[in-house]
C-alpha atoms as a PDB file:
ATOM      1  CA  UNK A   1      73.110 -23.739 267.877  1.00  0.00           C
ATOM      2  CA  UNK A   2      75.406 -21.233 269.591  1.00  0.00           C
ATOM      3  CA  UNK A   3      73.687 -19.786 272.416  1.00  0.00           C
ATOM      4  CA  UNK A   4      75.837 -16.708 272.517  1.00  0.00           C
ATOM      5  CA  UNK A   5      74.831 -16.067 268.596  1.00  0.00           C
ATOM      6  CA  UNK A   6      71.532 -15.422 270.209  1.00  0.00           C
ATOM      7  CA  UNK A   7      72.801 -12.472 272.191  1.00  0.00           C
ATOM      8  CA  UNK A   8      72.193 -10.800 268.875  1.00  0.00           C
ATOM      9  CA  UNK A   9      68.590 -10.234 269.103  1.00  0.00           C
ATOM     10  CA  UNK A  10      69.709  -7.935 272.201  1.00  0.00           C
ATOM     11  CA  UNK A  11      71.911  -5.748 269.616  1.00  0.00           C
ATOM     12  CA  UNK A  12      68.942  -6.198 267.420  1.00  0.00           C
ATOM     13  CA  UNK A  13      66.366  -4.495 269.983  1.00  0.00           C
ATOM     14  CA  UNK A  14      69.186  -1.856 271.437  1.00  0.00           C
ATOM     15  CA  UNK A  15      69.707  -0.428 268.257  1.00  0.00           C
ATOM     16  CA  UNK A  16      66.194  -0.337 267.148  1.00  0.00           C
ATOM     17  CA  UNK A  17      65.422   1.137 270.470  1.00  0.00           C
ATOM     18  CA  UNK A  18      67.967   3.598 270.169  1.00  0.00           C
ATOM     19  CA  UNK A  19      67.073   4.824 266.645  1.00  0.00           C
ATOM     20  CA  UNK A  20      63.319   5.193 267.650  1.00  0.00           C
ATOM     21  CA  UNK A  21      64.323   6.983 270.787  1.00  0.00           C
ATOM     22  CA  UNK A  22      66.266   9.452 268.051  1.00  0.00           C
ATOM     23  CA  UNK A  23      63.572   9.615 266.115  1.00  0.00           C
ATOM     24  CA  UNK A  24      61.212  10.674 268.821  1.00  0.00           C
ATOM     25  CA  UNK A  25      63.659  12.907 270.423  1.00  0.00           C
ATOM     26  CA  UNK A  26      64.263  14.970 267.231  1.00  0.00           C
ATOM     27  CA  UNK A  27      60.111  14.812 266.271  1.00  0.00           C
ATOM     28  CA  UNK A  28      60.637  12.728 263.245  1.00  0.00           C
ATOM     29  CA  UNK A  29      57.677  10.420 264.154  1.00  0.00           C
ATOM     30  CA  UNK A  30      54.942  10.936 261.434  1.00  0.00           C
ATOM     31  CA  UNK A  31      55.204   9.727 257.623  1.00  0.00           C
ATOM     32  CA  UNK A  32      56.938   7.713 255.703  1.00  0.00           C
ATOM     33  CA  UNK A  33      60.438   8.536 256.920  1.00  0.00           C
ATOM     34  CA  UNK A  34      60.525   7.037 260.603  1.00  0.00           C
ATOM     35  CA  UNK A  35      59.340   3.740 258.761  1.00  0.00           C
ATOM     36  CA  UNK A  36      62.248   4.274 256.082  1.00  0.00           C
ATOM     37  CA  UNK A  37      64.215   4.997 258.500  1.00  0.00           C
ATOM     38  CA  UNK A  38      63.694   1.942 261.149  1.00  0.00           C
ATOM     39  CA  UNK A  39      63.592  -0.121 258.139  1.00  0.00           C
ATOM     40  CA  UNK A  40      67.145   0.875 256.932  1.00  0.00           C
ATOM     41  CA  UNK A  41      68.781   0.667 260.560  1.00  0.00           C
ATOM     42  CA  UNK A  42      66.774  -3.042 261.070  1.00  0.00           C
ATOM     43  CA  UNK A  43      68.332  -4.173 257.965  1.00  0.00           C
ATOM     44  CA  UNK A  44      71.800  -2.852 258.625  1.00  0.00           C
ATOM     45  CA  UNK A  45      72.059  -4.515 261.822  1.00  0.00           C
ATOM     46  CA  UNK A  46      70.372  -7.956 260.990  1.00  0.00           C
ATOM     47  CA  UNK A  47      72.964  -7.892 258.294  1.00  0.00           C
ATOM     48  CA  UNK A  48      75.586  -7.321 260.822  1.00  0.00           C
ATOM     49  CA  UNK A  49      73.815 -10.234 263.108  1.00  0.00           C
ATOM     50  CA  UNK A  50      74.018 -12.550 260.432  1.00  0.00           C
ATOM     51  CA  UNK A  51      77.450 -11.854 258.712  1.00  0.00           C
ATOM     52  CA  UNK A  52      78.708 -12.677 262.769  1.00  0.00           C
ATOM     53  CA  UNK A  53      76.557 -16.315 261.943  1.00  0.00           C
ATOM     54  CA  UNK A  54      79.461 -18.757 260.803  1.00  0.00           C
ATOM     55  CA  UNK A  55      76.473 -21.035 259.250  1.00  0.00           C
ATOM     56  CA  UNK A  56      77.003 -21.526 255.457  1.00  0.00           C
ATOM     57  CA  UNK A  57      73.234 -22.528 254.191  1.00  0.00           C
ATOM     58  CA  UNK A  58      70.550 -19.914 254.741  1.00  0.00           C
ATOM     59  CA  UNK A  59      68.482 -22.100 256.418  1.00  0.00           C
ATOM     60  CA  UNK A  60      71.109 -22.971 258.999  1.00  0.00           C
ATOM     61  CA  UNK A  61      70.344 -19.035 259.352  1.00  0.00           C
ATOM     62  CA  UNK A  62      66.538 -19.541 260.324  1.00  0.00           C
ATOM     63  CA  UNK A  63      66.471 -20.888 263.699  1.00  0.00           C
ATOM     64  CA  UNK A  64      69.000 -18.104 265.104  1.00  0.00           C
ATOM     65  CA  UNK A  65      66.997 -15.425 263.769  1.00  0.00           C
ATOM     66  CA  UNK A  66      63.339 -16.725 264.848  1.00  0.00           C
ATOM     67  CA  UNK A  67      65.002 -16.677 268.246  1.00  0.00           C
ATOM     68  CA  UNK A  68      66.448 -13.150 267.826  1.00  0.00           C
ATOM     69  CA  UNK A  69      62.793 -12.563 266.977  1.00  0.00           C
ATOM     70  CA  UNK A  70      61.650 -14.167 270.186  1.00  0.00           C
ATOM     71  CA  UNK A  71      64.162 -12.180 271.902  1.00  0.00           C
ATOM     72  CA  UNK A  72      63.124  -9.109 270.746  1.00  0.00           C
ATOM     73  CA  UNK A  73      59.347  -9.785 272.038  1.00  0.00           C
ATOM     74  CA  UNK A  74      59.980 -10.461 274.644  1.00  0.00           C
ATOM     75  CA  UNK A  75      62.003  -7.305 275.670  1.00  0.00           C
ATOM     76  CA  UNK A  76      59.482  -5.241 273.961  1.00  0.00           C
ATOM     77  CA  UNK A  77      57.016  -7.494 276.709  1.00  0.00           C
ATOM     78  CA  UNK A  78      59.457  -6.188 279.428  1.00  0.00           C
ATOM     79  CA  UNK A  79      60.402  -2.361 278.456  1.00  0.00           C
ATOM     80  CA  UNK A  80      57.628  -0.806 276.259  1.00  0.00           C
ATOM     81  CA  UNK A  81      55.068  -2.769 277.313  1.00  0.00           C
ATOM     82  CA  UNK A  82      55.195  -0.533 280.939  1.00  0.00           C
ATOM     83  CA  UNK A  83      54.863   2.383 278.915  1.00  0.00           C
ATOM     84  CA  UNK A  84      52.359   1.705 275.968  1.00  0.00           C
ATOM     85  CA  UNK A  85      50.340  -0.963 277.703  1.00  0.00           C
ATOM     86  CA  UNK A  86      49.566  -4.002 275.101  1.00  0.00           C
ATOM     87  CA  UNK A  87      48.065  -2.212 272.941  1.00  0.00           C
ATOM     88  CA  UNK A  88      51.828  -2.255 271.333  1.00  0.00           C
ATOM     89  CA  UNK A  89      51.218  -5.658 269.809  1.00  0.00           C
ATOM     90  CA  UNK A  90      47.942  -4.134 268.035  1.00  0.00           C
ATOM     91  CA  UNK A  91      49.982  -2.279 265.740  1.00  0.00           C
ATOM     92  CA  UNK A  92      51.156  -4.313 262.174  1.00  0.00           C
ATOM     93  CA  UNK A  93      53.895  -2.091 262.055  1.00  0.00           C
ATOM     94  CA  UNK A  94      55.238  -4.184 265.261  1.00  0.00           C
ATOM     95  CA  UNK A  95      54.317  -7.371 263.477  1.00  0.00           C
ATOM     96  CA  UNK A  96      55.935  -6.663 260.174  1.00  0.00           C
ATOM     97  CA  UNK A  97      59.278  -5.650 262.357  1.00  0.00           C
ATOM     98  CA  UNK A  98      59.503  -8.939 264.114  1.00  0.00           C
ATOM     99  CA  UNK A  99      58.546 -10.872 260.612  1.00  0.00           C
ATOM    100  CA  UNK A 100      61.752  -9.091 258.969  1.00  0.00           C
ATOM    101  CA  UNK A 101      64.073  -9.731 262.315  1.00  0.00           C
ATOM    102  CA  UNK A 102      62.676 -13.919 260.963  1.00  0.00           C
ATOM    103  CA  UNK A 103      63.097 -13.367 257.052  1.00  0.00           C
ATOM    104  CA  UNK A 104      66.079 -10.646 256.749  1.00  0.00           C
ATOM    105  CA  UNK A 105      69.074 -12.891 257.659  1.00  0.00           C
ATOM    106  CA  UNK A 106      68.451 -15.961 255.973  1.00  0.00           C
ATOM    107  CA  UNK A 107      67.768 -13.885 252.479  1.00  0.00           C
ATOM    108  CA  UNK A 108      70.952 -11.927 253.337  1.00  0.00           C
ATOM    109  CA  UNK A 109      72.593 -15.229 253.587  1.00  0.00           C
ATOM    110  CA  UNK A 110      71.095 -16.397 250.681  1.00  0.00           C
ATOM    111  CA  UNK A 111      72.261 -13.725 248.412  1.00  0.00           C
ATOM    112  CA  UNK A 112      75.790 -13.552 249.632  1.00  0.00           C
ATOM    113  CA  UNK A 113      76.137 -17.096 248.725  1.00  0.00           C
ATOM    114  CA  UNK A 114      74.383 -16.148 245.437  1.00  0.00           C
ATOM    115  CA  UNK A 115      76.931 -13.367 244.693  1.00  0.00           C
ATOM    116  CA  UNK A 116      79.640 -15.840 245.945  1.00  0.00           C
ATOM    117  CA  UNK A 117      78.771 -18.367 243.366  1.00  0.00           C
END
């Protein structure tokens, strides 16, 4: 394991930090659409993390992206955790984030190689 190939669950939790500070800023924060639209920039840049991942099985994919995952607790332990108190790990919706920052990149893997085949 490539330590710097961890440096992706940083991108992971700037972008998704960024896009939820958009969302705020512009009032799109109740419904459906702030989850649609979290979900779609999460899955565009765990695809990016894992297309940078030089590992061929999708399980070779796993342990990169559980740390991504840890990564991303842990800043949300350091920068939100200030502001919402931790109360923020009440919420599924933070749980169900973190379990797709796990899942995403190994199925991602695991259909390119599918399509490859």
């Amino acid at each position: 394991m490539q330590v710097t190939k961890l440096l992706w669950g940083i991108v992971i939790y700037a972008v998704m930090h960024l896009a939820s500070t958009a969302l705020v800023q512009y009032g799109i924060v109740e419904g459906y659409a702030p989850r649609l639209i979290g979900f779609l920039v999460l899955l565009c840049v765990t695809w990016a993390a894992s297309r940078a991942l030089s590992e061929r099985h999708p399980l070779d994919v796993l342990p990169y992206s559980i740390g991504w995952a840890v990564i991303v607790v842990l800043l949300d332990a350091v920068f939100a955790v200030p502001y919402t108190g931790w109360i923020l790990y009440q919420d599924w919706n933070v749980w169900v984030g973190y379990a797709l920052v796990v899942v995403m990149p190994p199925l991602m893997k695991a259909s390119r190689d599918r399509a490859n085949a």
